[in-house]
Protein backbone atom coordinates (compact mmCIF):
# COMPACT_ATOMS: atom_id res chain seq x y z
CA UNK A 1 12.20 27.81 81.31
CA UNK A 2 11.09 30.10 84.14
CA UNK A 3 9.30 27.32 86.04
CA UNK A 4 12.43 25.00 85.72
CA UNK A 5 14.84 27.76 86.87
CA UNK A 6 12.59 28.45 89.64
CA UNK A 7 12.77 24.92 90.48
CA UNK A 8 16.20 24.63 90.45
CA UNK A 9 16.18 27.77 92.59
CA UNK A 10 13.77 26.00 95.08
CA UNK A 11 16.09 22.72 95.10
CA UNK A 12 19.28 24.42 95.65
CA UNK A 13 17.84 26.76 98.23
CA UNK A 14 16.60 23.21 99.72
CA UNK A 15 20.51 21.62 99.56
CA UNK A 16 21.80 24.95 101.65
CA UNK A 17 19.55 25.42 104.37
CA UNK A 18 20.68 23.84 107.85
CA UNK A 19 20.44 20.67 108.49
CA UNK A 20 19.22 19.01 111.46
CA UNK A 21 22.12 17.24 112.96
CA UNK A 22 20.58 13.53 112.34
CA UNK A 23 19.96 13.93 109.08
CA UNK A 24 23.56 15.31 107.91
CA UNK A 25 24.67 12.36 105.50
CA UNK A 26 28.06 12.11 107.30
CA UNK A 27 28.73 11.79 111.15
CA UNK A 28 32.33 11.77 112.75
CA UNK A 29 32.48 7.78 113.52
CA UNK A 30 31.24 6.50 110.65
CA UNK A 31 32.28 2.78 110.54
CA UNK A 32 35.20 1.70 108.40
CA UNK A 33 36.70 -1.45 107.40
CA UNK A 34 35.67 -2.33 104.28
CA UNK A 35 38.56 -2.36 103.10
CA UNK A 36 41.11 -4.79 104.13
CA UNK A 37 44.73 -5.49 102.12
CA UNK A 38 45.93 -7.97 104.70
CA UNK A 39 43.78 -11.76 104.50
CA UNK A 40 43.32 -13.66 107.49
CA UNK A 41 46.47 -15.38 107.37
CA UNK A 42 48.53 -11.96 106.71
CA UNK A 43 47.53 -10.81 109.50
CA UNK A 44 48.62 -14.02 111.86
CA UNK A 45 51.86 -13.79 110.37
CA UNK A 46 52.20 -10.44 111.26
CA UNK A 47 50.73 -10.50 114.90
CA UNK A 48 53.19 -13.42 114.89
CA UNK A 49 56.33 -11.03 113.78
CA UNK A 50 55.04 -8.55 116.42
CA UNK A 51 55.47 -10.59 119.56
CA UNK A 52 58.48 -12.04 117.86
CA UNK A 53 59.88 -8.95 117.85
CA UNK A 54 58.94 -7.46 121.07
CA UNK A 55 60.50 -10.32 122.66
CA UNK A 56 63.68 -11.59 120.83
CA UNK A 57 64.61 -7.80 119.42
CA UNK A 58 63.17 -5.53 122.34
CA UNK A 59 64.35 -2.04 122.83
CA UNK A 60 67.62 -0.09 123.37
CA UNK A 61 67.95 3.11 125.21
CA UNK A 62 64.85 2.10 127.82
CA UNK A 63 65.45 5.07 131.00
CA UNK A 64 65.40 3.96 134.85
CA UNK A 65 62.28 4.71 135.02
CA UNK A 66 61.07 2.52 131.73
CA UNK A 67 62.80 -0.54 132.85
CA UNK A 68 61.85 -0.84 136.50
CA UNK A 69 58.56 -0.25 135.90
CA UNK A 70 58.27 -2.66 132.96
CA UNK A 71 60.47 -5.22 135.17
CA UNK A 72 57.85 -4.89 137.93
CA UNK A 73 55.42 -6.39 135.02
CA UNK A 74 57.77 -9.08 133.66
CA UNK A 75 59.76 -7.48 130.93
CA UNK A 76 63.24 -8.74 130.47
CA UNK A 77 66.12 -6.16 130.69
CA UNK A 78 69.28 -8.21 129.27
CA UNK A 79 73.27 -7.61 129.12
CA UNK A 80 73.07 -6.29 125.85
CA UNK A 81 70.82 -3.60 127.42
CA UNK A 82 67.78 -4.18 125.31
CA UNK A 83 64.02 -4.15 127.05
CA UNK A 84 62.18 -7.30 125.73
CA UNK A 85 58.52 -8.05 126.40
CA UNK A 86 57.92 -11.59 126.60
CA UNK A 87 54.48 -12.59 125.21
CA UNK A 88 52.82 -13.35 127.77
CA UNK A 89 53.44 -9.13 129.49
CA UNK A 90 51.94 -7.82 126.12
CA UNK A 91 48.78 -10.14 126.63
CA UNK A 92 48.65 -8.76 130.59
CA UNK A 93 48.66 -5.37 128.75
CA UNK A 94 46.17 -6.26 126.05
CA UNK A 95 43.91 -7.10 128.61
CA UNK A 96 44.27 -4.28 130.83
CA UNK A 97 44.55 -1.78 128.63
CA UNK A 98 41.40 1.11 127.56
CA UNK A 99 39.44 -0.22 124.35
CA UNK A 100 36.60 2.73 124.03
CA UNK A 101 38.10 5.69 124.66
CA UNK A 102 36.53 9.35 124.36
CA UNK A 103 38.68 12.14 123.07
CA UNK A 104 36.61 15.34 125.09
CA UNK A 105 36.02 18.54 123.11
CA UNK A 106 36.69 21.55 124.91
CA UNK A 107 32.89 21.84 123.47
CA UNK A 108 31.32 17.99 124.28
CA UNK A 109 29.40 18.35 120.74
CA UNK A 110 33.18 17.67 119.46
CA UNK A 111 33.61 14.46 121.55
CA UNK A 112 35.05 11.81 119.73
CA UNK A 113 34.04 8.54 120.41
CA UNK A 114 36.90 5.82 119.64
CA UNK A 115 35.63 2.36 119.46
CA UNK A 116 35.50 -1.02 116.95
CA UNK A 117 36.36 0.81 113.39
CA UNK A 118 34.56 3.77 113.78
CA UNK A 119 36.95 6.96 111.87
CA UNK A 120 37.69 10.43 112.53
CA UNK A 121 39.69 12.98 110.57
CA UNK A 122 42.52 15.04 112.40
CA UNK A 123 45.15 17.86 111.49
CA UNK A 124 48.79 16.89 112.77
CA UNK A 125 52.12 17.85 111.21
CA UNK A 126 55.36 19.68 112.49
CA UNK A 127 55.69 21.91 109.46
CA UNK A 128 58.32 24.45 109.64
CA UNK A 129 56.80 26.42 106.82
CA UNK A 130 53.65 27.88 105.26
CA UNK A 131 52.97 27.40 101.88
CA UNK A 132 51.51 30.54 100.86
CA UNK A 133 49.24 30.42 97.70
CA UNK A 134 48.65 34.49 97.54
CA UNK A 135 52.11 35.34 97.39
CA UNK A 136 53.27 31.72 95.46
CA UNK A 137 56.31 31.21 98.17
CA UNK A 138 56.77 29.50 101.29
CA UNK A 139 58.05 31.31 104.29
CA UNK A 140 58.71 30.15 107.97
CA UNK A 141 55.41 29.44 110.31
CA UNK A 142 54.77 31.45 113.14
CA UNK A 143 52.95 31.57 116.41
CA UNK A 144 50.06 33.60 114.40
CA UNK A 145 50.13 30.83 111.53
CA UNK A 146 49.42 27.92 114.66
CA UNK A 147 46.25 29.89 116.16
CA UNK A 148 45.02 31.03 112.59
CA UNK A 149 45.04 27.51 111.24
CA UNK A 150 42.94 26.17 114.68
CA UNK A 151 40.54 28.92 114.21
CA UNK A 152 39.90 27.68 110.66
CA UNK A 153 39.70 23.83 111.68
CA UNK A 154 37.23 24.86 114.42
CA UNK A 155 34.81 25.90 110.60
CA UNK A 156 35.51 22.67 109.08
CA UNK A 157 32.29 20.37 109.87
CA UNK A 158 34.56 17.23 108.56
CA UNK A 159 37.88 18.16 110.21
CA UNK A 160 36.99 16.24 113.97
CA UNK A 161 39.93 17.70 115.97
CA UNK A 162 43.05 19.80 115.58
CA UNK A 163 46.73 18.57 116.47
CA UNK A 164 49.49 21.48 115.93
CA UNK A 165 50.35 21.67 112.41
CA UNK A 166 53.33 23.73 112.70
CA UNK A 167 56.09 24.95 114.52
CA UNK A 168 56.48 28.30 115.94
CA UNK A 169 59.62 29.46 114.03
CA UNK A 170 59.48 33.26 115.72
CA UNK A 171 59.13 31.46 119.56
CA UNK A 172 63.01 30.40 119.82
CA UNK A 173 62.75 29.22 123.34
CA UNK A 174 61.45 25.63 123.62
CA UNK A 175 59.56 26.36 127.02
CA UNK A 176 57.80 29.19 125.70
CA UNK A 177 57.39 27.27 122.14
CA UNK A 178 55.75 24.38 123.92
CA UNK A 179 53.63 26.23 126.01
CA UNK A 180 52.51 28.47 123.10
CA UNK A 181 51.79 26.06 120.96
CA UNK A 182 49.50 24.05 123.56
CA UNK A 183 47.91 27.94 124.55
CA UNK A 184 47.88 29.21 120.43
CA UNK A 185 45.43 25.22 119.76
CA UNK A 186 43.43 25.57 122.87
CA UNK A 187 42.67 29.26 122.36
CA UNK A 188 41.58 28.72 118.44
CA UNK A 189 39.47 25.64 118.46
CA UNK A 190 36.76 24.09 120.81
CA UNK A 191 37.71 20.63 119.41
CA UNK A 192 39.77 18.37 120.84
CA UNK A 193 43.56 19.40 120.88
CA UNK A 194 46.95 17.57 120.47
CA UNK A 195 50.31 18.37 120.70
CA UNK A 196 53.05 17.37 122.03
CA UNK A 197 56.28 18.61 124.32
CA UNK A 198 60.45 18.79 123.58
CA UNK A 199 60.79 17.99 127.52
CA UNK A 200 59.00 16.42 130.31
CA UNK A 201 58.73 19.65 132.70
CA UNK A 202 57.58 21.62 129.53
CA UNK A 203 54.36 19.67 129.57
CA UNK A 204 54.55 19.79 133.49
CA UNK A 205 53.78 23.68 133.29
CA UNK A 206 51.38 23.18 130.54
CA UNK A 207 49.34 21.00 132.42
CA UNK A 208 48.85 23.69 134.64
CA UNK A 209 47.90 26.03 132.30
CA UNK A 210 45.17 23.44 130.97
CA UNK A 211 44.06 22.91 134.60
CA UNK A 212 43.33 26.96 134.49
CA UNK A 213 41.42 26.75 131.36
CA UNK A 214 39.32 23.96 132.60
CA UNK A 215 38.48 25.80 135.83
CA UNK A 216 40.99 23.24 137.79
CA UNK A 217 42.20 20.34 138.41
CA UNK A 218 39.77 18.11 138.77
CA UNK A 219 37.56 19.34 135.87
CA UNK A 220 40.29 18.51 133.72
CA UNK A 221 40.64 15.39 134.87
CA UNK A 222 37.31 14.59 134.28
CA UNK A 223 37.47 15.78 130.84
CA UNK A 224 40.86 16.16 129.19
CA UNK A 225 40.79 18.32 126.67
CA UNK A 226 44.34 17.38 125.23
CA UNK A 227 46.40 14.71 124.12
CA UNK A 228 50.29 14.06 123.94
CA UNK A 229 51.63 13.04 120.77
CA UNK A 230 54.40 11.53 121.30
CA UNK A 231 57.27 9.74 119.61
CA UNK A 232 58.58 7.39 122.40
CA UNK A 233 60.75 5.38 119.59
CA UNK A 234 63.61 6.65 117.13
CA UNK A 235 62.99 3.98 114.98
CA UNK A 236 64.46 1.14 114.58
CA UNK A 237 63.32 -0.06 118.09
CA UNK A 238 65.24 2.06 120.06
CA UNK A 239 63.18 4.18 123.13
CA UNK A 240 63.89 8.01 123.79
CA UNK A 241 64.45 8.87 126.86
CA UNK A 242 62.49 12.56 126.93
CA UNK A 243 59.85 10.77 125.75
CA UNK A 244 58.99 8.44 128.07
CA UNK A 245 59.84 10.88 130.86
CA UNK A 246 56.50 12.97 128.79
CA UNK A 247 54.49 9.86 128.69
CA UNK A 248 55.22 9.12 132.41
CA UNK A 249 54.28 12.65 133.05
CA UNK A 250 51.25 12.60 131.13
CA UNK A 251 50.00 9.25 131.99
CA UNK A 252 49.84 10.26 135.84
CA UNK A 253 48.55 13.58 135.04
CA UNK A 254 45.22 12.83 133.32
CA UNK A 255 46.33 13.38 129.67
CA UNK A 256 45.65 10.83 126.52
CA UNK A 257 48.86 9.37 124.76
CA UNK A 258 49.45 9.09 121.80
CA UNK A 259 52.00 6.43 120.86
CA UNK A 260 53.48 7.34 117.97
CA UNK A 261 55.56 4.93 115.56
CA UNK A 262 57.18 7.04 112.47
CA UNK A 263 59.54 4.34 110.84
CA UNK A 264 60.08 5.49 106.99
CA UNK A 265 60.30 2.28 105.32
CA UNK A 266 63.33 1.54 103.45
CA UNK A 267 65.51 4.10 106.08
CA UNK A 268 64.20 3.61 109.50
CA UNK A 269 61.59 0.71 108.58
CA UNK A 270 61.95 -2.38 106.55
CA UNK A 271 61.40 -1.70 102.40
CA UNK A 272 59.29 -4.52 102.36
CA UNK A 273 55.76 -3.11 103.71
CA UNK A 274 54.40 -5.96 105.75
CA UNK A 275 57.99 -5.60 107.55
CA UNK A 276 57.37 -1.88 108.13
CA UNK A 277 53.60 -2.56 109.70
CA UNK A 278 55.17 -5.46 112.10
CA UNK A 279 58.02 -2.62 113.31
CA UNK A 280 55.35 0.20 113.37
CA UNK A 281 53.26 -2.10 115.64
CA UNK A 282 56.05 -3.89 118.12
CA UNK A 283 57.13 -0.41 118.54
CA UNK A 284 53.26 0.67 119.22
CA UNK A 285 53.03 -2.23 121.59
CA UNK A 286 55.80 -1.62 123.44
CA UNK A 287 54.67 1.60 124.13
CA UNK A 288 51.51 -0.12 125.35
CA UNK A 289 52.95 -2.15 127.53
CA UNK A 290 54.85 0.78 129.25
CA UNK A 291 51.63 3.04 129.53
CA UNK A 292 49.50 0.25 131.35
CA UNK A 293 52.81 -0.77 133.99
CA UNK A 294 52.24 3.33 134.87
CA UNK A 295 48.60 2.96 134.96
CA UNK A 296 46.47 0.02 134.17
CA UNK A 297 43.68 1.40 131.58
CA UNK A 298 45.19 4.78 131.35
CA UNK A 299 43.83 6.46 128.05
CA UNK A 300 46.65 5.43 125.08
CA UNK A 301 46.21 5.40 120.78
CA UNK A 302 47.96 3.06 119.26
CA UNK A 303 49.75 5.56 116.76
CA UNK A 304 51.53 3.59 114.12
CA UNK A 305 52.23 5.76 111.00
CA UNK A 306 55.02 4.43 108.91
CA UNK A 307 56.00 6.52 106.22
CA UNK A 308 57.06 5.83 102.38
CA UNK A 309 60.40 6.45 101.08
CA UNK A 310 61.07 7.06 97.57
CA UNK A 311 63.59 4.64 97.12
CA UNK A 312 65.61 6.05 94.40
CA UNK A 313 66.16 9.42 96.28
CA UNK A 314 65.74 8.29 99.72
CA UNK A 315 62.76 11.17 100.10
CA UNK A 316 59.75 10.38 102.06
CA UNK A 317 56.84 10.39 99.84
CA UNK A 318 53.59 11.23 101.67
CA UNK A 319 51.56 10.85 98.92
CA UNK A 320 52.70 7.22 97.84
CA UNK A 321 49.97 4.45 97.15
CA UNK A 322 52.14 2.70 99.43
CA UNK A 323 51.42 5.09 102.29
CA UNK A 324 47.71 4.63 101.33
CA UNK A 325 48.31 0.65 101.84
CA UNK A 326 50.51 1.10 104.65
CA UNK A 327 48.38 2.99 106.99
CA UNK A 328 45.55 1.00 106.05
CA UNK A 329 47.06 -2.17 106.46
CA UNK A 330 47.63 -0.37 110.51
CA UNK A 331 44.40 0.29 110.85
CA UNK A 332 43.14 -3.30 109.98
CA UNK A 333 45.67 -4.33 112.70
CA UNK A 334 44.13 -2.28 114.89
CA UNK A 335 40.71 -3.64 114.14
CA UNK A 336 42.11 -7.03 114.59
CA UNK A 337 43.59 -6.27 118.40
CA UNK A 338 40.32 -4.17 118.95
CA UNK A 339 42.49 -0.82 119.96
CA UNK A 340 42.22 2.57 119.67
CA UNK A 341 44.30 3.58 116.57
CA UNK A 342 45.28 6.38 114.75
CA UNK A 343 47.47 6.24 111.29
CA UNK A 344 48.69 9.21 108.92
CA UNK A 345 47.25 9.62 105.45
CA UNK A 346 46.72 13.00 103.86
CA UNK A 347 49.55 14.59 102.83
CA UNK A 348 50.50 15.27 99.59
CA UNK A 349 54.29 15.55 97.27
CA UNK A 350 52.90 18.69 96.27
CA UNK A 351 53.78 21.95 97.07
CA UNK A 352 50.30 23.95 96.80
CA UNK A 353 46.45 23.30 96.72
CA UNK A 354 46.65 21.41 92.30
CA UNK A 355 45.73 18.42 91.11
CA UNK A 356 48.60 16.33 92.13
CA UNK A 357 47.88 17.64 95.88
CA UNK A 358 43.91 16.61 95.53
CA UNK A 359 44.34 13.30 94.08
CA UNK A 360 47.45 12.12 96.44
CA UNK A 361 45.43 13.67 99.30
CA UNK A 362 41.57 11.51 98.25
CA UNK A 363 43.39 7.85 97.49
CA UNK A 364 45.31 7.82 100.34
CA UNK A 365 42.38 9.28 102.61
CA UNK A 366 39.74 7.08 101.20
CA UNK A 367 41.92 3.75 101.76
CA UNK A 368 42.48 4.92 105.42
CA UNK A 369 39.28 5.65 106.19
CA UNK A 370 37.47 2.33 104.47
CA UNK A 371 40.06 0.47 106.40
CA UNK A 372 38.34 1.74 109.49
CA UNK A 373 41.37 3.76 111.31
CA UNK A 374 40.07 5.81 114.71
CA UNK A 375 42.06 8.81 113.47
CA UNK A 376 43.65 9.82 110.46
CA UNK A 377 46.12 12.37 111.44
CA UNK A 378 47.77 14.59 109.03
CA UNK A 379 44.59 14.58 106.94
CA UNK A 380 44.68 18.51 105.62
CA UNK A 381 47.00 21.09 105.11
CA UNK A 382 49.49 19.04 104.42
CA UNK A 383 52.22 19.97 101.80
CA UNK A 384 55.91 19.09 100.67
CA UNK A 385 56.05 15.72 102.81
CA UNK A 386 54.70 17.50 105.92
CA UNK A 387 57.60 20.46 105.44
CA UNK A 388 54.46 22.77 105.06
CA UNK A 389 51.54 23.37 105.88
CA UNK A 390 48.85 25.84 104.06
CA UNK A 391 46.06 27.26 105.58
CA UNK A 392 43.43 27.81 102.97
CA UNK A 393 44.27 23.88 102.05
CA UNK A 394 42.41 23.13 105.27
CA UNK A 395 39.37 25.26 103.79
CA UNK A 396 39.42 22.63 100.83
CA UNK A 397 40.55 19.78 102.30
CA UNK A 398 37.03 19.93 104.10
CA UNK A 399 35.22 18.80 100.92
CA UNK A 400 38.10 15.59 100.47
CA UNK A 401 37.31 14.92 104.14
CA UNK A 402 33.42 14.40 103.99
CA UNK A 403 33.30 12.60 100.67
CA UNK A 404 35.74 10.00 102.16
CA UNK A 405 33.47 9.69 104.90
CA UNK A 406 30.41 9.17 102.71
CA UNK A 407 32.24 6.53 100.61
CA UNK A 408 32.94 5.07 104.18
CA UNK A 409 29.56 5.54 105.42
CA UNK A 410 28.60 3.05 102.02
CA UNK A 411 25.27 1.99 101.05
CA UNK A 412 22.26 1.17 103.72
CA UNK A 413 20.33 -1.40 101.96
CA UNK A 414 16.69 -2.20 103.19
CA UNK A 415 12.97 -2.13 101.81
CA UNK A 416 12.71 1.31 102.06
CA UNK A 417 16.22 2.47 100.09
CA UNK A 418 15.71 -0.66 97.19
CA UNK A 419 12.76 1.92 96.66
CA UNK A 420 10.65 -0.74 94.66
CA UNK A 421 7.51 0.97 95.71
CA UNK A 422 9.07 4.38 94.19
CA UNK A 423 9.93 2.45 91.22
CA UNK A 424 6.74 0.79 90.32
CA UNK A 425 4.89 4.49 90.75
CA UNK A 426 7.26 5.58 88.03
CA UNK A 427 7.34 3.51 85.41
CA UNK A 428 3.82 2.08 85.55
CA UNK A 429 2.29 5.78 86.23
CA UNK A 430 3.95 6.71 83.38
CA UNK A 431 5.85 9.20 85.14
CA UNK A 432 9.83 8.40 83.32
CA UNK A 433 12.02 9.93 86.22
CA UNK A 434 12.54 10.05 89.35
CA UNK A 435 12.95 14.19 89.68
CA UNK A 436 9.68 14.39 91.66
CA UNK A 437 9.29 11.58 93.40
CA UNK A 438 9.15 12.82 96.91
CA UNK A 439 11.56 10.14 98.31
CA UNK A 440 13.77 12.19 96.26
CA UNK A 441 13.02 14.85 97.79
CA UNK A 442 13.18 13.44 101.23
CA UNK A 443 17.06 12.00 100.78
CA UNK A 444 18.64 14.40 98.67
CA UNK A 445 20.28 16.44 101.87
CA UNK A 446 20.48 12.68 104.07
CA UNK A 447 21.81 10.36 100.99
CA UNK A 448 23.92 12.90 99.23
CA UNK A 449 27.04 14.89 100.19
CA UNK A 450 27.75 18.38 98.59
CA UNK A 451 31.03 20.02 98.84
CA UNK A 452 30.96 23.30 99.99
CA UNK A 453 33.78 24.81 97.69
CA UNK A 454 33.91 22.18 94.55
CA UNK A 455 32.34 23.45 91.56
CA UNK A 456 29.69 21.60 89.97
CA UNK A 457 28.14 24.38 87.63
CA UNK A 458 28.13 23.87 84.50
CA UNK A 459 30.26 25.25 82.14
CA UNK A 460 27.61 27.98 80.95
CA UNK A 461 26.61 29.04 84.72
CA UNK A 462 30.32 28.89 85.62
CA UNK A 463 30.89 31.50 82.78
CA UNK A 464 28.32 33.73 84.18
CA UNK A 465 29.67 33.57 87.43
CA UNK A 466 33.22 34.97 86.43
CA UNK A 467 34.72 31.65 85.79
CA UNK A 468 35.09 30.92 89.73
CA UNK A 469 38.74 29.31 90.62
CA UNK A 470 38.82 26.95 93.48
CA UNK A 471 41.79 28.04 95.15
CA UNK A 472 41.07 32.08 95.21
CA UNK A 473 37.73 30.94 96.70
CA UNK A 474 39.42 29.07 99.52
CA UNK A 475 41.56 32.49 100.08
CA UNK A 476 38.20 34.38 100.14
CA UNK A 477 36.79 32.22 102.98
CA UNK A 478 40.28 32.00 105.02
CA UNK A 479 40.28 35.67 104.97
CA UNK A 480 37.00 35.93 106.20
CA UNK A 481 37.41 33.55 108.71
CA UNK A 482 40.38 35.41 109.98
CA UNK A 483 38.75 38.39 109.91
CA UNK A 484 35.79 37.90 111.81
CA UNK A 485 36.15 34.51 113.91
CA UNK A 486 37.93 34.34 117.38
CA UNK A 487 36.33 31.48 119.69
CA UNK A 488 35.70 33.26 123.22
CA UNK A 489 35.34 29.59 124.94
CA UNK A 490 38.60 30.34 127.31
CA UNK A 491 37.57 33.34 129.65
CA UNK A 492 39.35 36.56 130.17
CA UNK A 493 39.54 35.57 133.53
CA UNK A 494 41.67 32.17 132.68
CA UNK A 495 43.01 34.05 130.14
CA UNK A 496 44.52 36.76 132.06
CA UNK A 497 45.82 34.50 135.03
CA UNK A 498 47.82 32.23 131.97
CA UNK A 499 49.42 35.28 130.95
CA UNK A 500 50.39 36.72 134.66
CA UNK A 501 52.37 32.94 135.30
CA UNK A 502 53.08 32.11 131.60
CA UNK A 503 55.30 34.20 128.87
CA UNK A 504 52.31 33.91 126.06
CA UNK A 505 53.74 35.63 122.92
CA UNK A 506 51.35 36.98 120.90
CA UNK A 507 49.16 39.88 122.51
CA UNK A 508 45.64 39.76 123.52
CA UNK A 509 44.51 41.61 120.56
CA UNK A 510 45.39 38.94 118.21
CA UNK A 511 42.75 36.78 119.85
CA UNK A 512 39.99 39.35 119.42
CA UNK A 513 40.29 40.21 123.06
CA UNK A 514 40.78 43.84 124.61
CA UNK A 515 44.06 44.53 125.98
């Protein structure tokens, strides 16, 4: 008994020491599409539909600006007022536009490489509450919720960047609410940031305050450090004008776009799914076309998440097997046109971290990320239909993250994994397992993912150990997170000039920094 506990001691002593970066089982851009719910000839009717749509339907509500620059590429602006894009412009744009894009870290370990079907997990949400496990209520988000939740991102290994999860309900000016939230993400993560602005001077300023942190101009050119996200349709088909006064704003200053599509299908999107992907994706395009009459190969994701409507309410329903299908089905367009793309899958019906919340938040993450999307925004933290958002989700979210990535990773099949040489030693050296073979050994940290919070004692050693609950465990680490983490990567120097031009609400002291 000793020498087997000892053993096990040895083994589990083995699984928790630090890894080597090459030998982690699970990388950010591990390859995707497996999984594929459109056939060939789905997805030719659908391109098909697209470029029907983009040219017959077009958009209302285009701005000045929109329409003579997408004139000056051959768009067609007709009597009914409507923007259409002939074929023939979104094939110009296709071929003009950026394929391999890099999303920069404010750390470059936390570049992300987009390119082919290669996935990443993201944050993203516009939650105007917290869902707050301790106290079992929800309560309006705050400026303090925004830079806690970054700070916790910035310790999850399988959570790739952070995009603003909430909305800063105690900041009741929208300049100061936009520039907080940009300042609040930068100052609490060293990933790569996204956000996004009510109005186009609003992200005017803030790009100045980014060109401080990145020690100027030119530094941040060379390595933007955030991206817009940003809604330029009110689906169906119809452009906003603020938001294509951000895009033009952001395309000439440096910053990646984000095109985001968020048709709910049966409201603002067709019921039928294949009619809400074609919608999400003319819409997309259109975009596209707009971004690369601005600036020919000026960083862009394709950002079509169409959302799931419960039909016999009319609520959406984040947590649908149709949203797993839906955003899949994206991302295997996106494969197809060989773009950059980013979908939503994550969030959950539920209201806190339980099993409803776990199990909406794995299917619909898994089909996502086997269907090979670039980014899966809205991946953690994610409650109520994206009303909420709780912190110490993010914490267990982690775990949900890297297992989809190892399922997505799949099986490497060669000489040395069919392990026939292993095999043979076994059973004809009379051996009968496997436990100390030392191939074992030597994959059980590179083949084999271990959550960091999921309990896999068994029911004995859980006993012993107080009878450990998952979510007060995830409270434990927030709190100790909070309690001893604040990222220094912005100097006091930047720091201190942001705050002389800039009205930053919450006080230096909340970032750890002396007054």
């Amino acid at each position: 008994m000793a020498r087997r506990s000892n053993a096990r001691a040895a083994k589990i002593a083995l699984r928790k020491a630090a890894l080597a970066e090459d030998l982690k089982p699970v990388h950010p851009g591990e390859s995707g599409g497996q999984y594929k719910p459109l056939s060939e000839s789905d997805i030719e009717q659908v391109t098909a539909t697209i470029f029907r749509i983009l040219e017959e339907v077009g958009f209302a509500d285009a701005n000045e600006h929109c329409i003579e620059t997408c004139l000056a590429v051959g768009a067609t602006y007709g009597e009914d007022k409507r923007l259409r894009f002939p074929r023939a412009v979104v094939e110009d744009a296709l071929n003009k536009c950026r394929r391999d894009l890099t999303l920069y870290g404010q750390e470059p370990k936390h570049d992300m490489h987009l390119s082919g079907s290669k996935v990443h997990f993201s944050t993203a949400g516009a939650a105007v509450m917290i869902a707050d496990p301790v106290n079992n209520e929800y309560r309006e988000s705050t400026a303090q919720d925004l830079y806690d939740m970054a700070r916790i991102a910035d310790q999850c290994e399988h959570i790739h960047m952070f995009q603003r999860t909430c909305v800063l309900r105690d900041v009741t000016d929208n300049h100061d609410m936009d520039i907080n939230t940009a300042y609040n993400s930068v100052m609490g993560t060293t990933k790569h940031i996204g956000a996004s602005w009510t109005e186009a001077h609003h992200l005017e300023d803030s790009l100045k305050m980014l060109h401080i942190i990145a020690g100027g101009e030119d530094k941040w050119r060379e390595r933007p450090f955030m991206s817009i996200s940003c809604c330029h349709v009110v689906p169906p088909m119809k452009f906003t004008d603020e938001a294509l006064s951000c895009i033009k704003v952001a395309v000439e200053g440096g910053m990646p776009v984000l095109l985001l599509s968020a048709g709910q299908s049966g409201a603002t999107a067709p019921a039928c799914l294949a009619g809400a992907v074609a919608q999400a994706w003319a819409e997309c395009l259109g975009g596209l076309v707009f971004v690369n009459a601005i600036k020919p190969g000026a960083p862009a994701i394709i950002g079509t998440w169409p959302f799931v409507s419960d039909l016999r309410t009319g609520a959406m329903s984040g947590g649908s097997p149709e949203q797993a299908i839906l955003s899949s089905a994206c991302a295997q367009m996106g494969n197809y046109f060989n773009l950059p793309t980013g979908t939503a899958c994550g969030m959950t019906d539920s209201k806190f971290p339980d099993f409803q919340g776990g199990a909406e938040r794995a299917y619909t993450l898994s089909c996502a990320a086997t269907s090979g999307a670039n980014i899966i925004y809205e991946s953690a933290g994610m409650y109520a239909s994206l009303l909420a958002a709780c912190p110490e989700s993010l914490i267990i979210d982690n775990d949900i993250l890297g297992a989809a990535l190892r399922i997505t990773r799949g099986i490497e099949v060669n000489e040395q994994t069919l392990s026939f040489e292993d095999l043979k030693d076994v059973c004809l050296g009379n051996k009968g397992h496997y436990l100390g073979s030392g191939r074992t050994l030597e994959v059980m940290q590179t083949e084999y993912i271990y959550p960091e919070l999921g309990d896999r004692l068994s029911p004995n050693e859980w006993a012993e150990q107080g009878k450990p609950v998952l979510l007060d465990k995830a409270i434990a680490r927030k709190k100790e997170i909070l309690e001893n983490y604040f990222p220094h990567h912005v100097s006091d120097e930047a720091d201190k000039k942001i705050r002389a031009e800039f009205n930053i609400f919450l006080p230096r002291e909340a970032f750890g920094r002396d007054a």
